[in-house]
Structures are given as C-alpha cells and as structure tokens.
N, C-alpha and C. Protein backbone atom coordinates (compact mmCIF):
# COMPACT_ATOMS: atom_id res chain seq x y z
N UNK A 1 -47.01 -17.81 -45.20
CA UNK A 1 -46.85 -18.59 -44.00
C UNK A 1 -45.68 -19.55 -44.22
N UNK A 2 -44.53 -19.61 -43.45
CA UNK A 2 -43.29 -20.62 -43.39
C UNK A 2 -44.09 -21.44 -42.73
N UNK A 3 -43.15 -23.06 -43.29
CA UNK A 3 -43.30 -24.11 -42.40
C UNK A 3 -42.04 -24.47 -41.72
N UNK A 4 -42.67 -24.69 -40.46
CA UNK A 4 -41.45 -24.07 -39.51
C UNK A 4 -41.59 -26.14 -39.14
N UNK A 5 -40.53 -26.89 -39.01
CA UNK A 5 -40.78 -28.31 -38.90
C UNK A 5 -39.54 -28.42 -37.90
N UNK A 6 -39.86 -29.94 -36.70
CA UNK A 6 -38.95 -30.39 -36.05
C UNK A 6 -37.98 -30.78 -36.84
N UNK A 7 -36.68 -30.36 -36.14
CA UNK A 7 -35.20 -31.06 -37.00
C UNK A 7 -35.14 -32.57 -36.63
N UNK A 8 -35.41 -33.72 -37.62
CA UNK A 8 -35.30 -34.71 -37.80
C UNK A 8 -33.94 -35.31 -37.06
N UNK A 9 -33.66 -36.67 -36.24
CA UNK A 9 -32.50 -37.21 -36.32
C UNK A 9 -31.93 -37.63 -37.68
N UNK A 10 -30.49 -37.35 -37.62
CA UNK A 10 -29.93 -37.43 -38.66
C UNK A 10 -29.67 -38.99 -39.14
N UNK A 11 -30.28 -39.38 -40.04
CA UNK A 11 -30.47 -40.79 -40.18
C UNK A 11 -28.64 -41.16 -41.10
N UNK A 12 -27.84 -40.30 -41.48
CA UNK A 12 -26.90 -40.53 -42.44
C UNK A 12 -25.84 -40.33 -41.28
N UNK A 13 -25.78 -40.79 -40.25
CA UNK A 13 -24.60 -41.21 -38.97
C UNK A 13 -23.96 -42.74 -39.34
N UNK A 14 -22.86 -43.32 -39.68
CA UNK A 14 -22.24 -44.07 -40.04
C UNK A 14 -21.92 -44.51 -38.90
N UNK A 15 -22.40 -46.30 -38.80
CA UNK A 15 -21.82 -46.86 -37.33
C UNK A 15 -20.91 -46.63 -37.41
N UNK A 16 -20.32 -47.11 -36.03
CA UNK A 16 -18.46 -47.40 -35.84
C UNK A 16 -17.98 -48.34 -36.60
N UNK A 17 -17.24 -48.05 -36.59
CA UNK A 17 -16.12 -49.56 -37.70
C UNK A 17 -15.81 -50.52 -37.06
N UNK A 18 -15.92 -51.88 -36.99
CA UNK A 18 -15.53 -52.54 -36.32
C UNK A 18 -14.75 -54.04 -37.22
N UNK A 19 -13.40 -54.14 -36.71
CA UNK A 19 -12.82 -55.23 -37.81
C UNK A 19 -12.64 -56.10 -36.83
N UNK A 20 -12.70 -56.77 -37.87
CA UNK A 20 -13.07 -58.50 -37.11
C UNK A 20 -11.21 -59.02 -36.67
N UNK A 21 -10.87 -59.91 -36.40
CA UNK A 21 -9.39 -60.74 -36.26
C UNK A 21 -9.21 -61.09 -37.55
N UNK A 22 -9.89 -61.55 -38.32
CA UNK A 22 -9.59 -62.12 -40.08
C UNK A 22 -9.50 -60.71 -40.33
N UNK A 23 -10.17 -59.90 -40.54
CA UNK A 23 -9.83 -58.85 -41.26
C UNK A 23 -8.26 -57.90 -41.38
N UNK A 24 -8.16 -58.12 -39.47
CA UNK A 24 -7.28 -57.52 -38.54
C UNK A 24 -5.95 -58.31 -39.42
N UNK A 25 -6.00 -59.85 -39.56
CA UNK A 25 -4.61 -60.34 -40.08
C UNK A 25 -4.56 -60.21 -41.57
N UNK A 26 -5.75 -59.71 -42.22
CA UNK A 26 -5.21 -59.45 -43.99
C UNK A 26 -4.47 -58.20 -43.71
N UNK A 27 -5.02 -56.95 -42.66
CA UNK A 27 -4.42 -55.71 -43.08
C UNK A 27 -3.37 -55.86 -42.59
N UNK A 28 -2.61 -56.32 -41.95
CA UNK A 28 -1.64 -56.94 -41.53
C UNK A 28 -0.56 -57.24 -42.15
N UNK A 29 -1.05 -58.52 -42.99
CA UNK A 29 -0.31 -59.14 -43.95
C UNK A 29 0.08 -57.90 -44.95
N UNK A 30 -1.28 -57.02 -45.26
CA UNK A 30 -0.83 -56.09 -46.19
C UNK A 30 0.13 -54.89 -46.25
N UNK A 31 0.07 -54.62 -44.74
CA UNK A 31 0.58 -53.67 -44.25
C UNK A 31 2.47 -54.07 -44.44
N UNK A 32 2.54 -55.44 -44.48
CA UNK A 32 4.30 -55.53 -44.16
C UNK A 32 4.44 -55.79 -45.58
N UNK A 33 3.69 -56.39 -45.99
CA UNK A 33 4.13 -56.17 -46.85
C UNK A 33 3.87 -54.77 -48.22
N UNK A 34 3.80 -53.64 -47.96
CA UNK A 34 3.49 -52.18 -48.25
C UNK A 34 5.13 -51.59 -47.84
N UNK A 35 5.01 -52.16 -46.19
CA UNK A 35 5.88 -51.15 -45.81
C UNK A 35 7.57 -51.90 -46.45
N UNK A 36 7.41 -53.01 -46.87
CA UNK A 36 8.59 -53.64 -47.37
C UNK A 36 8.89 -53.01 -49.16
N UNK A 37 7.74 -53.25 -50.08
CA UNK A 37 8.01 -52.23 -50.81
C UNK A 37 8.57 -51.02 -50.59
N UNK A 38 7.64 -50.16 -49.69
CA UNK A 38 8.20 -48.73 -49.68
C UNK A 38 9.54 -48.60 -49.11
N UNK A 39 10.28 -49.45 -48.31
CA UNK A 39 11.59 -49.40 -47.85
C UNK A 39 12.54 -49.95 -48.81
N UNK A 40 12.29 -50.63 -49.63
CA UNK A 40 13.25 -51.03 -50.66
C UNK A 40 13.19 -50.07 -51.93
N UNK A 41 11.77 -49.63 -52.20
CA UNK A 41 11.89 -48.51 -53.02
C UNK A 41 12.50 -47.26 -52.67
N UNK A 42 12.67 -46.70 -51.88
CA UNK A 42 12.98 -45.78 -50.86
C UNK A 42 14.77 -45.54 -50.96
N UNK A 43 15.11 -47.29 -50.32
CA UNK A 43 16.50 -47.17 -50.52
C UNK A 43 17.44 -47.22 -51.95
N UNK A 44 16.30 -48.09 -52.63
CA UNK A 44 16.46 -47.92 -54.20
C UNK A 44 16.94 -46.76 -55.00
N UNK A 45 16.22 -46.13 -54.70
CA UNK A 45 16.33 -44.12 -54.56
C UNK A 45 17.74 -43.63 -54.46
N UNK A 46 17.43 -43.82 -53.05
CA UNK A 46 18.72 -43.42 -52.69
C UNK A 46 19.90 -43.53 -53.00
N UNK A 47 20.45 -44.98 -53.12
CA UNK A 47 21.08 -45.79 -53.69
C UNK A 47 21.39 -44.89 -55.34
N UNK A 48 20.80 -45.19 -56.18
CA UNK A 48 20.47 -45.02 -57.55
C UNK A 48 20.94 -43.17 -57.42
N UNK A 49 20.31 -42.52 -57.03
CA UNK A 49 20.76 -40.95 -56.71
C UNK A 49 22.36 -41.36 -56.05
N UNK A 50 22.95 -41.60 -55.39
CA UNK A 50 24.03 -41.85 -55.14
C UNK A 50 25.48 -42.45 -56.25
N UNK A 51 24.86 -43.85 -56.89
CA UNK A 51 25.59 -44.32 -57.65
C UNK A 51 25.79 -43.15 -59.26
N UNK A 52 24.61 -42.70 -59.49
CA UNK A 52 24.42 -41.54 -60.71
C UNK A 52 25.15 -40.83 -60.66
N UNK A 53 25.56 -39.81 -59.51
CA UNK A 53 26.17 -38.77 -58.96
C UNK A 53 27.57 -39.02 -58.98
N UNK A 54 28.41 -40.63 -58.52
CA UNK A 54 29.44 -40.45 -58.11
C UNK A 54 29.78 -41.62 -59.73
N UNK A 55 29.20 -41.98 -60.18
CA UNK A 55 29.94 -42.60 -61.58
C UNK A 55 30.19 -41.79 -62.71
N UNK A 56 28.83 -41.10 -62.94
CA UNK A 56 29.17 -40.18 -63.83
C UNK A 56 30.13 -38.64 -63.89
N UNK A 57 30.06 -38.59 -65.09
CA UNK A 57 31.11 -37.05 -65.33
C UNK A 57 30.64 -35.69 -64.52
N UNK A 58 29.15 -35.75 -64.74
CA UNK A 58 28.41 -34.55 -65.16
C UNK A 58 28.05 -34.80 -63.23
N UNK A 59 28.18 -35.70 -62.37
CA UNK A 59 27.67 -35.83 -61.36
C UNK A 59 28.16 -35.15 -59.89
N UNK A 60 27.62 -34.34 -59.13
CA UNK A 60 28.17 -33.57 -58.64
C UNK A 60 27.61 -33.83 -56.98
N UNK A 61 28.70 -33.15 -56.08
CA UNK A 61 27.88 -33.39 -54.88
C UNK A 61 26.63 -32.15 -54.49
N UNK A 62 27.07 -31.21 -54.92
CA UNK A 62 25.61 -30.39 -54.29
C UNK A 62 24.60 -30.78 -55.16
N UNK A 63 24.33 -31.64 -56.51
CA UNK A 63 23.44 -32.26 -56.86
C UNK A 63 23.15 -33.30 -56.28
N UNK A 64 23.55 -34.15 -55.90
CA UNK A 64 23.27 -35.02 -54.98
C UNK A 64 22.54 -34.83 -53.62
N UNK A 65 23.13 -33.86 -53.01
CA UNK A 65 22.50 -33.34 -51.72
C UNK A 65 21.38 -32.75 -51.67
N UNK A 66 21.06 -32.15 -53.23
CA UNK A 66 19.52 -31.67 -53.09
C UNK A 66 18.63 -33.13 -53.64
N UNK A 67 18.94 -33.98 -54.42
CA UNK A 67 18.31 -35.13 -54.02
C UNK A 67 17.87 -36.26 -53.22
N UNK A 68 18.46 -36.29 -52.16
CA UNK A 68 18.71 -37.36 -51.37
C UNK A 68 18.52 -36.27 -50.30
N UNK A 69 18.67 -35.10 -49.55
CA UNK A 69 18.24 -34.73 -48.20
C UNK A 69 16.83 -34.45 -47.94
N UNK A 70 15.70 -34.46 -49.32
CA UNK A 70 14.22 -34.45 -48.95
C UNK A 70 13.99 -35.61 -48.84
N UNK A 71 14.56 -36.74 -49.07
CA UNK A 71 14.48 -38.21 -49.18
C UNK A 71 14.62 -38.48 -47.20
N UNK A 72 16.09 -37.93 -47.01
CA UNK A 72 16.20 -38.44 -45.83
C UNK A 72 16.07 -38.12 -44.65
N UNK A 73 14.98 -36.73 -44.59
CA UNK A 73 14.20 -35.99 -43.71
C UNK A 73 13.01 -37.33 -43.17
N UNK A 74 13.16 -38.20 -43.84
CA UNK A 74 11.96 -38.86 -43.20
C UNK A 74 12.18 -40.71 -42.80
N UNK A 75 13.72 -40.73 -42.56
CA UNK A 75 14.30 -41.98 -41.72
C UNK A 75 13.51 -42.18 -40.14
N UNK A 76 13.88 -40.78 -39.55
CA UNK A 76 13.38 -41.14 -38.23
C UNK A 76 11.60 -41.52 -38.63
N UNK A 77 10.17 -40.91 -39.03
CA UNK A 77 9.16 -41.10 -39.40
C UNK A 77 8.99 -42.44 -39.26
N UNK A 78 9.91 -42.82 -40.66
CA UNK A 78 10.01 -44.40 -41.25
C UNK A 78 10.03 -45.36 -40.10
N UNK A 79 11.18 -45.23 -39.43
CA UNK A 79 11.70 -46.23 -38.52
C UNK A 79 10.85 -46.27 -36.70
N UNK A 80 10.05 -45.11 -36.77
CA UNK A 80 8.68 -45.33 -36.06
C UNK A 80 7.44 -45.42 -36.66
N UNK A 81 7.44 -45.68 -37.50
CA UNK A 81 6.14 -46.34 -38.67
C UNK A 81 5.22 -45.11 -38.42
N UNK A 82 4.86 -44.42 -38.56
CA UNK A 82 3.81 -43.54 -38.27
C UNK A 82 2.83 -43.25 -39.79
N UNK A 83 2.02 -43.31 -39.80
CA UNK A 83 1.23 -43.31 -41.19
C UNK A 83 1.20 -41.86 -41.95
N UNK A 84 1.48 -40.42 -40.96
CA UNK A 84 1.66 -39.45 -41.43
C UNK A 84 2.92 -39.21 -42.14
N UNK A 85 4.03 -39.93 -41.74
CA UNK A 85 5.34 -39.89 -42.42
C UNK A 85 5.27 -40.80 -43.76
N UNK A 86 4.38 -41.53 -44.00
CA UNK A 86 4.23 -42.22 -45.67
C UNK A 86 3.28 -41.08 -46.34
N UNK A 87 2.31 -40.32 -45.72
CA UNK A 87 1.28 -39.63 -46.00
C UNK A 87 2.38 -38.41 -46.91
N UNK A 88 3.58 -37.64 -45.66
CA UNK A 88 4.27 -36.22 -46.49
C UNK A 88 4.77 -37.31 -47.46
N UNK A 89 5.53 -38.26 -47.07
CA UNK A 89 6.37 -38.81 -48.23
C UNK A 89 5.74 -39.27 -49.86
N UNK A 90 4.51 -39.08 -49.93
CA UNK A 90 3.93 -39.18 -51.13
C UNK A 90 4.14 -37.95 -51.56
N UNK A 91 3.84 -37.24 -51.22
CA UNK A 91 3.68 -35.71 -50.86
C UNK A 91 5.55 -35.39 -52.17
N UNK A 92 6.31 -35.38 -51.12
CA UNK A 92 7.58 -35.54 -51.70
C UNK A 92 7.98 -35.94 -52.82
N UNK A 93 7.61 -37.75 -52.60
CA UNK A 93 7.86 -38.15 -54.07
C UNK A 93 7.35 -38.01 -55.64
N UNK A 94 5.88 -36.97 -55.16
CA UNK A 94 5.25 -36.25 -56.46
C UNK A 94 6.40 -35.49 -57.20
N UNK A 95 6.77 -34.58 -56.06
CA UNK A 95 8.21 -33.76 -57.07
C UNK A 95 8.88 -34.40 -57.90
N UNK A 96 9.62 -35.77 -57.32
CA UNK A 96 10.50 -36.68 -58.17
C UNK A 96 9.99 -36.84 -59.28
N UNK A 97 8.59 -37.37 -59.24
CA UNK A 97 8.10 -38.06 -60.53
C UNK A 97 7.70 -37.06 -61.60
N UNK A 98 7.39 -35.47 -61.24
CA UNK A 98 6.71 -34.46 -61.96
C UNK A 98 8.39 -34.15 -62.62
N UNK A 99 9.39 -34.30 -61.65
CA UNK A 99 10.66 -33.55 -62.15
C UNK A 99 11.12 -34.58 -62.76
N UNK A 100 11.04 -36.00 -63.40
CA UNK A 100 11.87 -36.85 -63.85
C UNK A 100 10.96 -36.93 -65.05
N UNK A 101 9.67 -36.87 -65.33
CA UNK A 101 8.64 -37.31 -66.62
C UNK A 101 9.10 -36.49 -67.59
N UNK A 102 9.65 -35.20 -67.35
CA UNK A 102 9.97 -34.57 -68.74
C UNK A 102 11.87 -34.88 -69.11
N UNK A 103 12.03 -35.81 -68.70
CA UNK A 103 13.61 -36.26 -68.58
C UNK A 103 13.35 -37.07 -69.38
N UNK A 104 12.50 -38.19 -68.64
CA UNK A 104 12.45 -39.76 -69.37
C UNK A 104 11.82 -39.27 -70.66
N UNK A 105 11.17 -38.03 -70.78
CA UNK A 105 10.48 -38.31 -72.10
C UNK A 105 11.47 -37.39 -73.48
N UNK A 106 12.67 -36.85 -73.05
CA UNK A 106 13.43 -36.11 -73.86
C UNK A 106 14.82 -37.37 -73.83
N UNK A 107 15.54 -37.70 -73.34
CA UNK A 107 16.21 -38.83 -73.18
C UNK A 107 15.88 -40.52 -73.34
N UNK A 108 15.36 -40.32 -71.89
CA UNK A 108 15.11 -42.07 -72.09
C UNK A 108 16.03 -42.52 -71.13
N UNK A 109 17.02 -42.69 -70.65
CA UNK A 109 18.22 -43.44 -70.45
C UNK A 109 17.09 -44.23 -69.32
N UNK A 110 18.34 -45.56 -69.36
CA UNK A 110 18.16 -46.57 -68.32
C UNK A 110 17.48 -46.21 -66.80
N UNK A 111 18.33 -45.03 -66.33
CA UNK A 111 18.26 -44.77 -65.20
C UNK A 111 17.68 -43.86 -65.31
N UNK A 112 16.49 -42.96 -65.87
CA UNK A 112 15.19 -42.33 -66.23
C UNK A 112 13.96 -43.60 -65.69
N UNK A 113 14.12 -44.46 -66.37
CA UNK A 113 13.03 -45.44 -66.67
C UNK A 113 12.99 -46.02 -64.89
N UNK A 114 14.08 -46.30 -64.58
CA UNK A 114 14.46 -47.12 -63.24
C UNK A 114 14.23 -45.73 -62.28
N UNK A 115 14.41 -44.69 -62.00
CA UNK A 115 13.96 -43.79 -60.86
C UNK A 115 12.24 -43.15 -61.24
N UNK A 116 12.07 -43.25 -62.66
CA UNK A 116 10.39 -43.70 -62.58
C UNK A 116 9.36 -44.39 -62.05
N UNK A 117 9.97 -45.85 -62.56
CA UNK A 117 9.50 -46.81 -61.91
C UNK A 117 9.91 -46.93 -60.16
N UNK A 118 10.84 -46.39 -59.48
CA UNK A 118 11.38 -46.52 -58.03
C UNK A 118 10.20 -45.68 -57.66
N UNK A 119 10.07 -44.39 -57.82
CA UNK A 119 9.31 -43.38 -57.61
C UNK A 119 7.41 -43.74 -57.24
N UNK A 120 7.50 -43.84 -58.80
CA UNK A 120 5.96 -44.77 -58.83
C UNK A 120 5.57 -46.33 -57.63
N UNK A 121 6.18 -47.06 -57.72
CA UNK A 121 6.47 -47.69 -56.42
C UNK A 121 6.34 -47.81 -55.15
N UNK A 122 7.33 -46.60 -55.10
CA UNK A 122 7.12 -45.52 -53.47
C UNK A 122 6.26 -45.12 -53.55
N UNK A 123 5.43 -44.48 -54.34
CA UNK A 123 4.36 -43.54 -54.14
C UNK A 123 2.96 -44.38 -53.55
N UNK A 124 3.02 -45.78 -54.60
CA UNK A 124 1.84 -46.14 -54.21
C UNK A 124 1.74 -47.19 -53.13
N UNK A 125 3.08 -47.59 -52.56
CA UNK A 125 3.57 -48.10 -51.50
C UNK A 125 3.67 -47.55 -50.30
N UNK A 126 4.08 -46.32 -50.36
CA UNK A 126 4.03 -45.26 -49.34
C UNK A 126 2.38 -45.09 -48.87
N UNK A 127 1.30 -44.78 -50.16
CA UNK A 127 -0.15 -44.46 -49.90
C UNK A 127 -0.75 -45.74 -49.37
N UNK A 128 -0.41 -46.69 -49.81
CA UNK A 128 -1.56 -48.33 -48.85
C UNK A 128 -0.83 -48.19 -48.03
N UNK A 129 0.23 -48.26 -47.44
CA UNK A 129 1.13 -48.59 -46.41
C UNK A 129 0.51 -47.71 -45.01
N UNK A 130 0.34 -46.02 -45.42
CA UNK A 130 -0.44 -45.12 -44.71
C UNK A 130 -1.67 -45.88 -44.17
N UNK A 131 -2.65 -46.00 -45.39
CA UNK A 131 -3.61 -46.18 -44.87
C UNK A 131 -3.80 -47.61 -44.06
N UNK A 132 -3.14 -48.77 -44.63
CA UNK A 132 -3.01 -49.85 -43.85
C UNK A 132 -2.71 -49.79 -42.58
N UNK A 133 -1.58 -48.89 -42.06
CA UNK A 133 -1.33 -48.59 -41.03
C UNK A 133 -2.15 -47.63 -40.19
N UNK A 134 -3.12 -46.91 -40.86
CA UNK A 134 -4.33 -46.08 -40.13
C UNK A 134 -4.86 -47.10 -39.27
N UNK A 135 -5.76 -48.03 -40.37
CA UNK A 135 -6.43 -49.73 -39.81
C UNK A 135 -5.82 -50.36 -38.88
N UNK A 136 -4.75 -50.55 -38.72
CA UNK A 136 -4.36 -51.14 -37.93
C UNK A 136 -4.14 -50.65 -36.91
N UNK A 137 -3.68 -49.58 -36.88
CA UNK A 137 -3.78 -48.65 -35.55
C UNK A 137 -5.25 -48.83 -34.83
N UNK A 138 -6.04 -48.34 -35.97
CA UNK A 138 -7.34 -48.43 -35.36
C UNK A 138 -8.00 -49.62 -34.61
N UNK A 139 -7.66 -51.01 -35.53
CA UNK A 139 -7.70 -51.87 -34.92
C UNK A 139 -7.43 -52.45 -33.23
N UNK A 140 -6.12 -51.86 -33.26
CA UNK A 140 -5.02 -52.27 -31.97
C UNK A 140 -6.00 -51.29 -30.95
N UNK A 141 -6.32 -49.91 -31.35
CA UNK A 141 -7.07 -49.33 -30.29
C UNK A 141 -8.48 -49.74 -29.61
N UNK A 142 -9.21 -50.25 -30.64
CA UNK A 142 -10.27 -50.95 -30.42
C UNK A 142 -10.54 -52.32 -30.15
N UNK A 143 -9.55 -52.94 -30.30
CA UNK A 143 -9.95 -54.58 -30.66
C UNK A 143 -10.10 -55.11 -28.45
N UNK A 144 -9.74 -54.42 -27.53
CA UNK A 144 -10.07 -55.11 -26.33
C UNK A 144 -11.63 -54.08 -25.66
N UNK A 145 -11.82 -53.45 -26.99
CA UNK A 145 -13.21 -52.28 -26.23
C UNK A 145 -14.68 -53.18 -26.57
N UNK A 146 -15.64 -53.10 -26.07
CA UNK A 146 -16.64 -53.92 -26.70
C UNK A 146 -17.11 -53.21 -27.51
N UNK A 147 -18.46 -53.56 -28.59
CA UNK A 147 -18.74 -52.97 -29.49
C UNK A 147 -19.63 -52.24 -29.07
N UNK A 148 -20.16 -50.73 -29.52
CA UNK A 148 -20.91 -49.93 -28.90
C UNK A 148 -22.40 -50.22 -30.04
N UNK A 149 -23.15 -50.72 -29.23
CA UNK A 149 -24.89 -50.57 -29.20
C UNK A 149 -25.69 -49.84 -29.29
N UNK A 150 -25.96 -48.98 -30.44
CA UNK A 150 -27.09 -47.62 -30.48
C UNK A 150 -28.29 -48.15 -30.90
C-alpha cells in the first residue's frame, strides 16, 4: 500500500528583499566607489599594454592589438554602467591573469607584478561593482512600490 499524501505549501519561499534608504546609501557609496577602482584599473591596463608595446624592442603593434581590443570591446557597456558588462569583463580579465601567472613566475619583471596586480584589481572590482550595481538597480525599481504582505 503507497502513501499517497497532500503536497504541502512550500515553506522554503524566500520573502522579497526589501532595502531600507541606509542600506540603499552604503550600496551606493560602495558602488562608486567599485566602479572607480574598476575604471582606473581598466585604464591602467590599457595604458601599461600600450606604454610596453611602444618602449620596448621586442614590442609590436599586432601584439598590442590583441591585447587591448578584448579590453576595449567593453567602453560602450562601461560608460552605460550595466552590471552584465562588469559580469563578461571578469570573464575576460581571467585570461589576463591565467596568461600573465606563468610570466611573473619565470621572469618577474616590474611590469609582470604591476599588470598582475592591475588585473587582480579589475577582477575583483569589476565583480562588487556588478553586483552592487544589481542592488541598486533593484533598489531604484522598488524603493516607490509598497512592501508586499503575504
């Protein structure tokens, strides 16, 4: 004999989220300042891939262009803040850091250590910046709705 039983309401339904105005101005605060890292790290990059390329001997332009055009596929993104464009750009800057760790660790030079550290930076500047900017989005959508009552 099965026991055949009513399907229970699902007691593991997670209210809505609801952020307060204090909350609303930390993510805020956090958010500019995320997205100010990731834009200075960003141009840092760039910059640094640029100056490498055109000081040194060994520095070339179609090396250059394959560094700096996955970089700058994502200006327009940037400059409409969208949280999916920090989201690929982590995405991206994994390559840098997977393709520079076996550099810095056979060399060393200055500018190993400095597009490490730029990289690392971006990466984790790029990831709060996303999600800060999720929150806040979310915020801005919700904050004139009342709170829903179940």
């Amino acid at each position: 004999m099965t026991d055949i039983r009513e399907p229970q309401a699902s007691s593991s339904e997670k209210p809505p989220l609801v952020i307060s105005l204090e909350q609303a101005q930390v993510i805020y605060r956090k958010l500019q300042i995320g997205r100010w890292i990731a834009w200075l790290s960003y141009a840092g990059l760039l910059v640094l891939f640029t100056l490498l390329n055109l000081l040194r001997d060994t520095g070339s332009v179609k090396f250059w262009l394959v560094q700096v055009i996955p970089l700058l596929i994502f200006i327009p993104g940037l400059i409409r803040n969208t949280h999916r464009t920090y989201s690929w750009l982590c995405f991206v800057v994994l390559i840098y850091f997977v393709a520079i760790i076996p550099i810095l660790m056979g060399r060393g030079w200055w500018s190993d250590w400095f597009i490490t550290l730029l990289t690392t930076s971006l990466f984790l500047s790029a990831m709060m910046t996303s999600r800060w900017l999720q929150y806040w989005n979310y915020y801005l959508a919700t904050k004139d709705k009342p709170p829903v009552n179940t």
